[in-house]
N, C-alpha and C. Protein backbone atom coordinates (compact mmCIF):
# COMPACT_ATOMS: atom_id res chain seq x y z
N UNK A 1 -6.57 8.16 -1.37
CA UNK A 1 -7.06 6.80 -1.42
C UNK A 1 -7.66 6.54 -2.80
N UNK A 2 -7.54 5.16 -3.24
CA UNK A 2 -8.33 5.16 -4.31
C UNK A 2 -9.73 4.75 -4.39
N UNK A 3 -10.43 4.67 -3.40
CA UNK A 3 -11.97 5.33 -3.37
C UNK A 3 -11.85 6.14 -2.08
N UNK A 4 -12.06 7.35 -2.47
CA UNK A 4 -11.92 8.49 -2.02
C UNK A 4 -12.71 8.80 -1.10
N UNK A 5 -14.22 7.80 -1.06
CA UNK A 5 -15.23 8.18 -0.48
C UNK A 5 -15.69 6.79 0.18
N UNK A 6 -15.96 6.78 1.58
CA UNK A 6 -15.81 5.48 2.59
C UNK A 6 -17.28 5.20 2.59
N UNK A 7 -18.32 5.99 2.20
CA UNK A 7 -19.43 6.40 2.06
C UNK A 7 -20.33 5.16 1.77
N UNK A 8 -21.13 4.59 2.81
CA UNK A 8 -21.53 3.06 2.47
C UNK A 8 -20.66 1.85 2.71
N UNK A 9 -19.44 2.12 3.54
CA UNK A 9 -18.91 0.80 3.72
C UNK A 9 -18.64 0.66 5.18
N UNK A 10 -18.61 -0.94 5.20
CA UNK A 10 -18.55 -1.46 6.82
C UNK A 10 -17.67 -0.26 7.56
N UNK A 11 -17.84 -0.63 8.93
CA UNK A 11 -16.97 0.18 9.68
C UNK A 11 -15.37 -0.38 9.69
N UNK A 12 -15.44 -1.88 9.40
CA UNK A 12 -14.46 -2.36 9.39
C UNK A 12 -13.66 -1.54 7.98
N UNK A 13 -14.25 -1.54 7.18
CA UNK A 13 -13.45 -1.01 5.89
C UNK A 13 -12.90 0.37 5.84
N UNK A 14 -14.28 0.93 6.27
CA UNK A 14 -13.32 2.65 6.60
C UNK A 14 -12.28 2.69 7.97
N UNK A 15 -12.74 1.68 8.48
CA UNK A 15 -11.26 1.63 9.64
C UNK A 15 -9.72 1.32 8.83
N UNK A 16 -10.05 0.30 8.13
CA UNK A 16 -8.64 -0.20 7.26
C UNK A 16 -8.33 0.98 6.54
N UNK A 17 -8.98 1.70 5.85
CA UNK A 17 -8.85 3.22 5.11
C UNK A 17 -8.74 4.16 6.22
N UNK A 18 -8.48 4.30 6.99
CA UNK A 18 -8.36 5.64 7.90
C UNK A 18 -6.94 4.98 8.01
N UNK A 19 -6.24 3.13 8.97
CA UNK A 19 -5.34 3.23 8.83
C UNK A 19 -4.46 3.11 7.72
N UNK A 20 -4.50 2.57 6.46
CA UNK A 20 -3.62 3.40 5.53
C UNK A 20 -3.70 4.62 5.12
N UNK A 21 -4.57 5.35 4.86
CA UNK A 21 -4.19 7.17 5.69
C UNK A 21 -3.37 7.70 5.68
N UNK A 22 -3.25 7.12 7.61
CA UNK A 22 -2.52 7.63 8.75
C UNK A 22 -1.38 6.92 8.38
N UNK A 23 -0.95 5.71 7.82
CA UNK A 23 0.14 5.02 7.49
C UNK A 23 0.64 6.31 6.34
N UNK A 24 0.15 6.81 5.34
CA UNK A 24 1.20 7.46 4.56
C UNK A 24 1.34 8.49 5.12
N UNK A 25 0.07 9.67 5.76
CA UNK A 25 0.61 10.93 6.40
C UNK A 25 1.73 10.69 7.31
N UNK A 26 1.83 9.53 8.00
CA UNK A 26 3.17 9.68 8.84
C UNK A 26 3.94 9.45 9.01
N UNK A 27 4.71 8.87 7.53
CA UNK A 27 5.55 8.21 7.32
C UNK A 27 6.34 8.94 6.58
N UNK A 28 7.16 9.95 6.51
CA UNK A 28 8.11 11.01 5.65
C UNK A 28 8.73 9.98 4.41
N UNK A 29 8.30 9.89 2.97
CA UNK A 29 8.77 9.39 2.23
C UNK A 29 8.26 8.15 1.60
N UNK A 30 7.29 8.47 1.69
CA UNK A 30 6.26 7.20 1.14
C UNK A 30 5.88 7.65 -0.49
N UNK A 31 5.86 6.83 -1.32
CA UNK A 31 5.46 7.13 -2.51
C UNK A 31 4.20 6.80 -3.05
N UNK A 32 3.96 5.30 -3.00
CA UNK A 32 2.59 4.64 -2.38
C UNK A 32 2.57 3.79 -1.56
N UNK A 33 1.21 2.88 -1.65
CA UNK A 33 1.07 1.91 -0.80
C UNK A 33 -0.07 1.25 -1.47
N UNK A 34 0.55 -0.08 -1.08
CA UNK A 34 -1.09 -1.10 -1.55
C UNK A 34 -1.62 -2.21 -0.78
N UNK A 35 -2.37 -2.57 -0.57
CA UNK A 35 -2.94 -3.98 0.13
C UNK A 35 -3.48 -4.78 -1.01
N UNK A 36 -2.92 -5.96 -1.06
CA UNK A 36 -2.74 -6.79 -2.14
C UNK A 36 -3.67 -8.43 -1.45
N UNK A 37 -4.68 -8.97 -2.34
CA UNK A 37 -4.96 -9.74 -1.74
C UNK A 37 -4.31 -11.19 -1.94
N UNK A 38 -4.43 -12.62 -1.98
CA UNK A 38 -3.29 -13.47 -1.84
C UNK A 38 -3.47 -13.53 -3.15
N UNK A 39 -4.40 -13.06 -3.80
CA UNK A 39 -4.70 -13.88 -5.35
C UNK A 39 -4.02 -12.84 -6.42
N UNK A 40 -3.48 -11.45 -5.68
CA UNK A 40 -3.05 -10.59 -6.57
C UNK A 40 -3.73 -9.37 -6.55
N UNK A 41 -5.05 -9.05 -6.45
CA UNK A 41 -5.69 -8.11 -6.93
C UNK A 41 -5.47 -7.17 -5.75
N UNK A 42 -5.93 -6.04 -5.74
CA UNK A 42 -5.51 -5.02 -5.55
C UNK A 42 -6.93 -4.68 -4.63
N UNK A 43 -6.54 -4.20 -2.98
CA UNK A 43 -7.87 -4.18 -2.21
C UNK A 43 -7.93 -2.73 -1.38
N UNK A 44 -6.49 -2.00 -1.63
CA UNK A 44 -6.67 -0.54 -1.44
C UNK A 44 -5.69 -0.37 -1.49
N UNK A 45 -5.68 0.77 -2.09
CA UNK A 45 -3.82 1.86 -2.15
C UNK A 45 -4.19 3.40 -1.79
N UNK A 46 -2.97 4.18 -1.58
CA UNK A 46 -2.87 5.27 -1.89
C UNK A 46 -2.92 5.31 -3.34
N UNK A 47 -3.43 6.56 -3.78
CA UNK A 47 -3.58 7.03 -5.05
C UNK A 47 -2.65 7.92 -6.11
N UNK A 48 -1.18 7.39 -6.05
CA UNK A 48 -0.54 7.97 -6.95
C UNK A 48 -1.27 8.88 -8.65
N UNK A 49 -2.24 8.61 -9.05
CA UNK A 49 -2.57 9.38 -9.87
C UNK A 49 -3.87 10.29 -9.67
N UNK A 50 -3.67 11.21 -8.51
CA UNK A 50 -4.69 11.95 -7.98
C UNK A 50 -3.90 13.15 -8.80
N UNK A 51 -4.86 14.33 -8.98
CA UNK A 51 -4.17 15.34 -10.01
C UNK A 51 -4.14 16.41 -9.05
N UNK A 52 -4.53 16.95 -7.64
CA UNK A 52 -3.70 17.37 -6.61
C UNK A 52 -2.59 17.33 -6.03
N UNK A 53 -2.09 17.74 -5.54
CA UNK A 53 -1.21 17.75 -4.44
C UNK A 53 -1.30 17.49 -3.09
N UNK A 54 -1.53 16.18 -2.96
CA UNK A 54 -1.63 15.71 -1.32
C UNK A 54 -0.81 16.33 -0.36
N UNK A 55 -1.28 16.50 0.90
CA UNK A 55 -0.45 17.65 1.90
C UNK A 55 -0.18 16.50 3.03
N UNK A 56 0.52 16.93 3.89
CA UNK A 56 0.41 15.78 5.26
C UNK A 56 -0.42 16.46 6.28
N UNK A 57 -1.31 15.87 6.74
CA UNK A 57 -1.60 16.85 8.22
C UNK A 57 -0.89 16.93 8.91
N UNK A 58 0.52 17.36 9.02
CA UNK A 58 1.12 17.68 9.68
C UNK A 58 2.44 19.16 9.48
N UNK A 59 1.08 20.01 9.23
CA UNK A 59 1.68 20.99 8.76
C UNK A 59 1.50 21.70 7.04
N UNK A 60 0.71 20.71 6.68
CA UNK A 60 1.05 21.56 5.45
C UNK A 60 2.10 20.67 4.58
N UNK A 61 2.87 20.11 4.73
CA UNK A 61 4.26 20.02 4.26
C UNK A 61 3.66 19.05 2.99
N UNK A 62 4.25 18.71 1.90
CA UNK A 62 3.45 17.70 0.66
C UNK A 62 4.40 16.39 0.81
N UNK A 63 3.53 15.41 0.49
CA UNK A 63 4.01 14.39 1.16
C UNK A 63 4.87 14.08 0.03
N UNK A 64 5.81 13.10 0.14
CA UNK A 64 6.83 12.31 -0.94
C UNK A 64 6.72 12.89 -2.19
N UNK A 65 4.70 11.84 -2.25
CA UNK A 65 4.60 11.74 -3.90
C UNK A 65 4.38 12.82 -4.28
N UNK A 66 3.78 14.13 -3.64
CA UNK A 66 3.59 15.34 -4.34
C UNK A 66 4.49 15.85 -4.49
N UNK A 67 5.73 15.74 -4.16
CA UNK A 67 6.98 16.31 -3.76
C UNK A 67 7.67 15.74 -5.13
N UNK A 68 7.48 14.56 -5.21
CA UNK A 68 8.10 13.90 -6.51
C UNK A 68 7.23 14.43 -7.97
N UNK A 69 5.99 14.63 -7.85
CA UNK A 69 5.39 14.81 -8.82
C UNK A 69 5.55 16.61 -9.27
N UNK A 70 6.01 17.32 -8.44
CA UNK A 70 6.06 18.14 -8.39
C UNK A 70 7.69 18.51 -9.05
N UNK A 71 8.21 17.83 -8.51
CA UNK A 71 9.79 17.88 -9.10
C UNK A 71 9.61 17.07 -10.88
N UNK A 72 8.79 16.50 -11.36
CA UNK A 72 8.40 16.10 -12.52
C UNK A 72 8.99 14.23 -12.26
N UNK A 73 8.89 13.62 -11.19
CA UNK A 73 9.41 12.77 -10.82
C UNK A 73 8.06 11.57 -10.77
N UNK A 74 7.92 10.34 -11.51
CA UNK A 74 6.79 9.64 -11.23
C UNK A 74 6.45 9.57 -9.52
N UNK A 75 5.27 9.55 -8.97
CA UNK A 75 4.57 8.88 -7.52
C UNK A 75 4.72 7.81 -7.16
N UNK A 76 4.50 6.83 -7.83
CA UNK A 76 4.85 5.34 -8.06
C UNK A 76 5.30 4.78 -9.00
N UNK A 77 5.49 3.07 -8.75
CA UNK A 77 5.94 2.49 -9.98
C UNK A 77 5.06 2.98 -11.16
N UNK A 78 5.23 3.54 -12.39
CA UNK A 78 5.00 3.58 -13.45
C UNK A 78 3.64 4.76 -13.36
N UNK A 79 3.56 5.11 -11.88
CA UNK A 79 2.39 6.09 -11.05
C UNK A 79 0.91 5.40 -10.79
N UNK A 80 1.28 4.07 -11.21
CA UNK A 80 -0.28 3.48 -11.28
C UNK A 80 -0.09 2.51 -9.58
N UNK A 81 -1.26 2.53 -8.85
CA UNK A 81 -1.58 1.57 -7.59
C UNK A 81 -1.59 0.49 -8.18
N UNK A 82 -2.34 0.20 -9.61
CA UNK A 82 -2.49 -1.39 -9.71
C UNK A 82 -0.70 -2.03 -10.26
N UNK A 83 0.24 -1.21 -10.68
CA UNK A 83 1.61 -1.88 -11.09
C UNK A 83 2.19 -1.48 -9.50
N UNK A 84 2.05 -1.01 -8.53
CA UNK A 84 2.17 -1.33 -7.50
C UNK A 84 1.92 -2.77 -7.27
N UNK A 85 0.65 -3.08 -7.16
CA UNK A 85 0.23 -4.13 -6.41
C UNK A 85 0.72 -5.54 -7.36
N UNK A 86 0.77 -5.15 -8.35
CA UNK A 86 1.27 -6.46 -9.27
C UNK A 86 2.64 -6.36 -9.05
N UNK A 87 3.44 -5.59 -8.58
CA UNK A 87 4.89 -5.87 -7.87
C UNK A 87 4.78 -6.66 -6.51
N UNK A 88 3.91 -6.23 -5.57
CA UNK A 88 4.06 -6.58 -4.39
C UNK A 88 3.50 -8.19 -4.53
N UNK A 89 2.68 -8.25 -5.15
CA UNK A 89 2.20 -9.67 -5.61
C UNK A 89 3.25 -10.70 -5.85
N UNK A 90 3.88 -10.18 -7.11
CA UNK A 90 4.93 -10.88 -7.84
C UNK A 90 6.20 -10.87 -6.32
N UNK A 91 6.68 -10.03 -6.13
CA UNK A 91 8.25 -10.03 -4.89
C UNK A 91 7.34 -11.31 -3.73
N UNK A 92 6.19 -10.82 -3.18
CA UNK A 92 5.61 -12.12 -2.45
C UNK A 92 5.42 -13.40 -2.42
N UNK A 93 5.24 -13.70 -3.87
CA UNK A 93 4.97 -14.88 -4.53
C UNK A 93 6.55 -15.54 -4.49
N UNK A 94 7.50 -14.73 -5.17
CA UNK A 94 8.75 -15.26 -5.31
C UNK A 94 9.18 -15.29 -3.95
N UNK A 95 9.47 -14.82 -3.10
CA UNK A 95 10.02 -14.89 -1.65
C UNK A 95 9.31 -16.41 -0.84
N UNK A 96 8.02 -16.25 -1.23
CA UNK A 96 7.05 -17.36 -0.36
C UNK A 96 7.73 -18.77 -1.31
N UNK A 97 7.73 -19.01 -2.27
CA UNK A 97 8.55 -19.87 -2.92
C UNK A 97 9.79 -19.96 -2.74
N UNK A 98 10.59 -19.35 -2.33
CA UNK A 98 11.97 -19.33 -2.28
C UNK A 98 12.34 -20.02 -0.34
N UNK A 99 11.47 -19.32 0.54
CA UNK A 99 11.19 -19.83 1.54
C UNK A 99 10.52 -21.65 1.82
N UNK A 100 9.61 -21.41 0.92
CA UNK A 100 9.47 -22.97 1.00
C UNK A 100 10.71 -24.18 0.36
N UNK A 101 11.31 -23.67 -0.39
CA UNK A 101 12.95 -24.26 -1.34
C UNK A 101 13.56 -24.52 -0.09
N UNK A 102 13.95 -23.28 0.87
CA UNK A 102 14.78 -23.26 1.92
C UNK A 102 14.22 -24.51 3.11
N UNK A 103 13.02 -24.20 3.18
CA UNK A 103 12.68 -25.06 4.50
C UNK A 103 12.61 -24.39 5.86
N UNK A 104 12.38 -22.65 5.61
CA UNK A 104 12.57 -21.69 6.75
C UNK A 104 11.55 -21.21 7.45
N UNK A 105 10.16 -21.84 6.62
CA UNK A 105 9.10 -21.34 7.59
C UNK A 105 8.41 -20.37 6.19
N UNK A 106 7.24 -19.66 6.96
CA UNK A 106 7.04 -18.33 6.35
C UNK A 106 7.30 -16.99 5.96
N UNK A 107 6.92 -16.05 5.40
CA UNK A 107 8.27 -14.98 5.06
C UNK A 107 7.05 -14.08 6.12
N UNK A 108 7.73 -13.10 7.03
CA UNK A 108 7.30 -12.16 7.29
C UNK A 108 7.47 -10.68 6.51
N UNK A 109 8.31 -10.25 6.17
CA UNK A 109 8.49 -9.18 5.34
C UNK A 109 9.78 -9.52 4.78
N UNK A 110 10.02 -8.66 3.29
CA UNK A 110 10.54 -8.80 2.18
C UNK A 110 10.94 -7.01 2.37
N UNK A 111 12.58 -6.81 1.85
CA UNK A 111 12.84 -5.27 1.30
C UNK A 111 13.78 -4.85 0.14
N UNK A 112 13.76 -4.16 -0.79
CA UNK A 112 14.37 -4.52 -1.42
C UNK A 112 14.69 -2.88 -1.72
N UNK A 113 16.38 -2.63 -2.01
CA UNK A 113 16.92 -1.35 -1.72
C UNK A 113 17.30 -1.08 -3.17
N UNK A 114 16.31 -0.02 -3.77
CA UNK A 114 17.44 0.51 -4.95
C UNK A 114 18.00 1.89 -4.70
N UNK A 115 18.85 1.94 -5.87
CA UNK A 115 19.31 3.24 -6.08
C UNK A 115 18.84 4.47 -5.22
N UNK A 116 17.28 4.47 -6.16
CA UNK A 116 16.53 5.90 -5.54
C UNK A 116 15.17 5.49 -5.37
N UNK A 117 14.98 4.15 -4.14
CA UNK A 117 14.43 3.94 -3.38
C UNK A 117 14.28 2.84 -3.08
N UNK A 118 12.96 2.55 -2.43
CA UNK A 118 12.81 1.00 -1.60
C UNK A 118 11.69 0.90 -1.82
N UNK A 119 11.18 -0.79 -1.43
CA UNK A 119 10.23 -1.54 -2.03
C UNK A 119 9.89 -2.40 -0.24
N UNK A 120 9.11 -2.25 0.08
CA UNK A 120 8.67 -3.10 1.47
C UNK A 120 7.17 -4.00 1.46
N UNK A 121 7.66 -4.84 1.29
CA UNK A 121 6.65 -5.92 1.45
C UNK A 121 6.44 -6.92 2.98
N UNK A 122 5.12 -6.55 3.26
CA UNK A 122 4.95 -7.30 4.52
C UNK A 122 3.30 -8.29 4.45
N UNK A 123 3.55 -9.37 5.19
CA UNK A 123 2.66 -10.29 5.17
C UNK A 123 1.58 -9.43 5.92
N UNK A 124 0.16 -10.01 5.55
CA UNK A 124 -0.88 -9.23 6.72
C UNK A 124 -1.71 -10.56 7.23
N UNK A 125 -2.21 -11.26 6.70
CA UNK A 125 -2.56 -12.47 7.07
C UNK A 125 -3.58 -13.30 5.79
N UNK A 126 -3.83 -14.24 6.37
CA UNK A 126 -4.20 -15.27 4.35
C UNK A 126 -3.84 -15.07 3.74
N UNK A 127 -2.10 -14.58 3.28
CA UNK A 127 -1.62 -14.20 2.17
C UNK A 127 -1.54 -12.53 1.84
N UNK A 128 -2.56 -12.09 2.22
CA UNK A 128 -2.43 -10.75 2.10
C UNK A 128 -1.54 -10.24 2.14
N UNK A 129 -1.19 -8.82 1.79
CA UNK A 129 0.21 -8.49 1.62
C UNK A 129 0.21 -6.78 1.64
N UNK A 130 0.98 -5.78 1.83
CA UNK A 130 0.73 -4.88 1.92
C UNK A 130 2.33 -4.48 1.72
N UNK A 131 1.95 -3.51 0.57
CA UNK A 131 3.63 -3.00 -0.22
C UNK A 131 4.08 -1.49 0.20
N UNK A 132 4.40 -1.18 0.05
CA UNK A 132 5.53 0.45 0.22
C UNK A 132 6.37 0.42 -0.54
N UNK A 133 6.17 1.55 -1.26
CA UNK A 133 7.35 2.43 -2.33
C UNK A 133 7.46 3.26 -1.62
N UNK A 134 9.08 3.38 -1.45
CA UNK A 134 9.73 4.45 -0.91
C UNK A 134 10.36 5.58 -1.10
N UNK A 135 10.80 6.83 -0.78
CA UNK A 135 11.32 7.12 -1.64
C UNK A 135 13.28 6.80 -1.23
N UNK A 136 14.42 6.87 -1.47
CA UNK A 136 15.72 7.23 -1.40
C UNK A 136 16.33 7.63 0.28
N UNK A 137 15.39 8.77 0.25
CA UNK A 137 15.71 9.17 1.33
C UNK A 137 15.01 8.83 2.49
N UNK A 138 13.79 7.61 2.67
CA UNK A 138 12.92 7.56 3.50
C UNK A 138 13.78 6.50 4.55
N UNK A 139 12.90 6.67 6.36
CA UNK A 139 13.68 6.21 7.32
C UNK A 139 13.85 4.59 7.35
N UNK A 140 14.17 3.34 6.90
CA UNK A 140 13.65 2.22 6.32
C UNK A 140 13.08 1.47 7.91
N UNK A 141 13.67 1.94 8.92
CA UNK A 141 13.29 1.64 10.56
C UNK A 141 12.18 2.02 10.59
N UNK A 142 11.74 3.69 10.79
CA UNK A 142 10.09 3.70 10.15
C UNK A 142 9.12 3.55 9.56
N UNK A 143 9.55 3.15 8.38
CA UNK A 143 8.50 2.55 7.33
C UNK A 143 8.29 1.20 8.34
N UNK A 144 9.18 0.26 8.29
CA UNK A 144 8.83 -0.81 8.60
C UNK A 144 8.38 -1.06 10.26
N UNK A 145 8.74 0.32 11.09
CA UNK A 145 7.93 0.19 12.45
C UNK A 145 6.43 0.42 12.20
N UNK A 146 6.27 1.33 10.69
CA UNK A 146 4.67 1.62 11.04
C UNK A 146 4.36 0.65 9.79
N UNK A 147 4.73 -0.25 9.26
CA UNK A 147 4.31 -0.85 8.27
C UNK A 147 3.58 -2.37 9.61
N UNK A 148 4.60 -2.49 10.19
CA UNK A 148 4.26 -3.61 11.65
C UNK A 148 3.15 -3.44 12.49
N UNK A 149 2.89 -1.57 12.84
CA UNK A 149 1.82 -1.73 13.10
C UNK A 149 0.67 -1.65 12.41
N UNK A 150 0.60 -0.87 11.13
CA UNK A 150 -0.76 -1.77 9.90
C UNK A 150 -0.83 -3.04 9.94
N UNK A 151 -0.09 -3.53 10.08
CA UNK A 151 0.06 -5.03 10.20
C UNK A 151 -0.79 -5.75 11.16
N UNK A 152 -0.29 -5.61 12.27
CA UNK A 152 -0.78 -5.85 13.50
C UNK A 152 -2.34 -5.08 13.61
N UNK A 153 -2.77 -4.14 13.38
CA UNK A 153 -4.01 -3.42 13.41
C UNK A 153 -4.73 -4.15 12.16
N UNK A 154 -4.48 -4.14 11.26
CA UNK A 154 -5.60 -4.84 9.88
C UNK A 154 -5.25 -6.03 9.93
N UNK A 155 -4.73 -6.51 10.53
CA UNK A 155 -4.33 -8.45 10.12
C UNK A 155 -6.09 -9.15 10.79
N UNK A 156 -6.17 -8.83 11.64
CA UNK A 156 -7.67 -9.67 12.22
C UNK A 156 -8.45 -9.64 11.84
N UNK A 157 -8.87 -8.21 10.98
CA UNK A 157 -9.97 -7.47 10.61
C UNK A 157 -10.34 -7.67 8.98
N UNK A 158 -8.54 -8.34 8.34
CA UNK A 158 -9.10 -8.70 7.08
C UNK A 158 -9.78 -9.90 6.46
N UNK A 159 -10.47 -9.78 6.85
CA UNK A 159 -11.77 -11.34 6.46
C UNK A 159 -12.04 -11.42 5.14
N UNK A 160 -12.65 -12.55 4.61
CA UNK A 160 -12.64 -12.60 3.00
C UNK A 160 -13.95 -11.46 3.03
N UNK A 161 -14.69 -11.27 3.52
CA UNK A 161 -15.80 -10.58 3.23
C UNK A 161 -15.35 -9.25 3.06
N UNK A 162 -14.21 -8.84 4.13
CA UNK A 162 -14.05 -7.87 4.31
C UNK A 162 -13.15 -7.22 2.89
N UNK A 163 -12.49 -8.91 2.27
CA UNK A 163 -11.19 -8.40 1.02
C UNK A 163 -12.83 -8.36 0.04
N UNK A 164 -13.75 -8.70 -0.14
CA UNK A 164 -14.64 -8.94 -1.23
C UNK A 164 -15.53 -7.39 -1.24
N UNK A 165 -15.73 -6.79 -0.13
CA UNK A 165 -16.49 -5.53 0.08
C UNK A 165 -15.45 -4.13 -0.32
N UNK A 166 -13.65 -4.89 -0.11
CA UNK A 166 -12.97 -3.72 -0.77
C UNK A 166 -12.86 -3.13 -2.25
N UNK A 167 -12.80 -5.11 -2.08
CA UNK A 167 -12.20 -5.14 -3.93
C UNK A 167 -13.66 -4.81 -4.80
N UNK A 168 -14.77 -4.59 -4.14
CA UNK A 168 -16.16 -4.27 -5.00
C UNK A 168 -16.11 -2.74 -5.14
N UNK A 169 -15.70 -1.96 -3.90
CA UNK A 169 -15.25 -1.02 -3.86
C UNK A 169 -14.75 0.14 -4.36
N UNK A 170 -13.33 -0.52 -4.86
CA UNK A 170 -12.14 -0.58 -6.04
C UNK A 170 -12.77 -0.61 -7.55
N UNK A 171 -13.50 -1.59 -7.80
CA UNK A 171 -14.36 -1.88 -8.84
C UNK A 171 -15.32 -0.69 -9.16
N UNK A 172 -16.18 -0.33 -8.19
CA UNK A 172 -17.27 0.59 -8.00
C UNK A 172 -15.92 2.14 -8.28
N UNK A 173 -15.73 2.33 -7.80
CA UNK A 173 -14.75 3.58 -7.84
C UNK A 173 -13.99 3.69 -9.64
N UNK A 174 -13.27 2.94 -9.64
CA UNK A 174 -12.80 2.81 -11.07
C UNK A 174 -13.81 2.98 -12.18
N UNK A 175 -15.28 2.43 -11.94
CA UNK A 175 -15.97 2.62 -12.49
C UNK A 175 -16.48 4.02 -13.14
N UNK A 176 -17.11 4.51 -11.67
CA UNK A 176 -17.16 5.97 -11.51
C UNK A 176 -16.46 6.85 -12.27
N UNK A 177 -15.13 7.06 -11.77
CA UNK A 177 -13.99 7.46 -12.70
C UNK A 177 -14.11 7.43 -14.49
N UNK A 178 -14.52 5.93 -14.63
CA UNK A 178 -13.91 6.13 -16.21
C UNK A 178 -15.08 6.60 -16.48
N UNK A 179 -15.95 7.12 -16.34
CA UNK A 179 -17.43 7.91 -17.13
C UNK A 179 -16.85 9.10 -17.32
């Protein structure tokens, strides 16, 4: 996670951090993940530039990104959470515009397939947004069954207070860090 430590925050917040978590441990092939708020900024990710080797609890086994980082392969886009989230921002923004052109309603999720991997964008509610980098080989039925239920589990719970206590969070943590 990129504040590592839940230490002082609502229960609501370390709940949203336990389920993205459990969203990457159990998802075989996840690279990162971000929760993006409507305005862009960035309100929690997995931590592609952790200098460990993340494991899954489930066995031991190293998840995607250690697996990629380990093969000398970036974690994420460019390995950073925040060019994560400024993707998921940007693909959201353009889809939600492209939907209103059409006259089709709202976008529920967005996917987008490359080469050697995938990009999943799903609505969470006020705009919110929550991305997945994938890797190539990941199940795209699973990502997006457990991307539905983050969805469904943090959509109620994300209140502006609740995006303002993350993103201080985020702030506070980054901080920390650069000393």
């Amino acid at each position: 996670m990129t504040a590592p430590s839940t230490f002082g925050l609502s229960s609501e917040a370390r709940n949203l951090h336990w389920l993205l978590t459990n969203l990457v441990e159990e998802v075989p092939g996840l690279l990162s993940v971000a929760v993006v708020s409507s305005d862009g900024l960035l309100l929690l990710s997995s931590d592609p530039g952790l200098p460990h080797a993340r494991t899954s609890s489930r066995g031991g086994t190293p998840t995607a990104e250690a697996q990629a980082r380990q093969e000398g392969r970036p974690g994420g886009p460019r390995g950073s959470s925040g060019d994560l989230a400024s993707i998921v921002s940007g693909v959201g923004s353009l889809t939600i515009g492209a939907a209103k052109l059409m006259d089709f309603g709202g976008v529920k999720h967005t996917m987008v397939a490359m080469d050697e991997g995938s990009l999943f964008v799903m609505s969470i509610s006020d705009g919110s947004l929550l991305g997945v980098h994938g890797s190539a080989d990941c199940d795209m039925s699973v990502v997006a069954y457990h991307m539905a239920l983050f969805v469904g589990r943090a959509g109620h719970v994300l209140t502006p207070e609740l995006r303002s206590e993350l993103r201080k969070s985020l702030e506070a943590a980054s901080a920390g860090s650069a000393r």
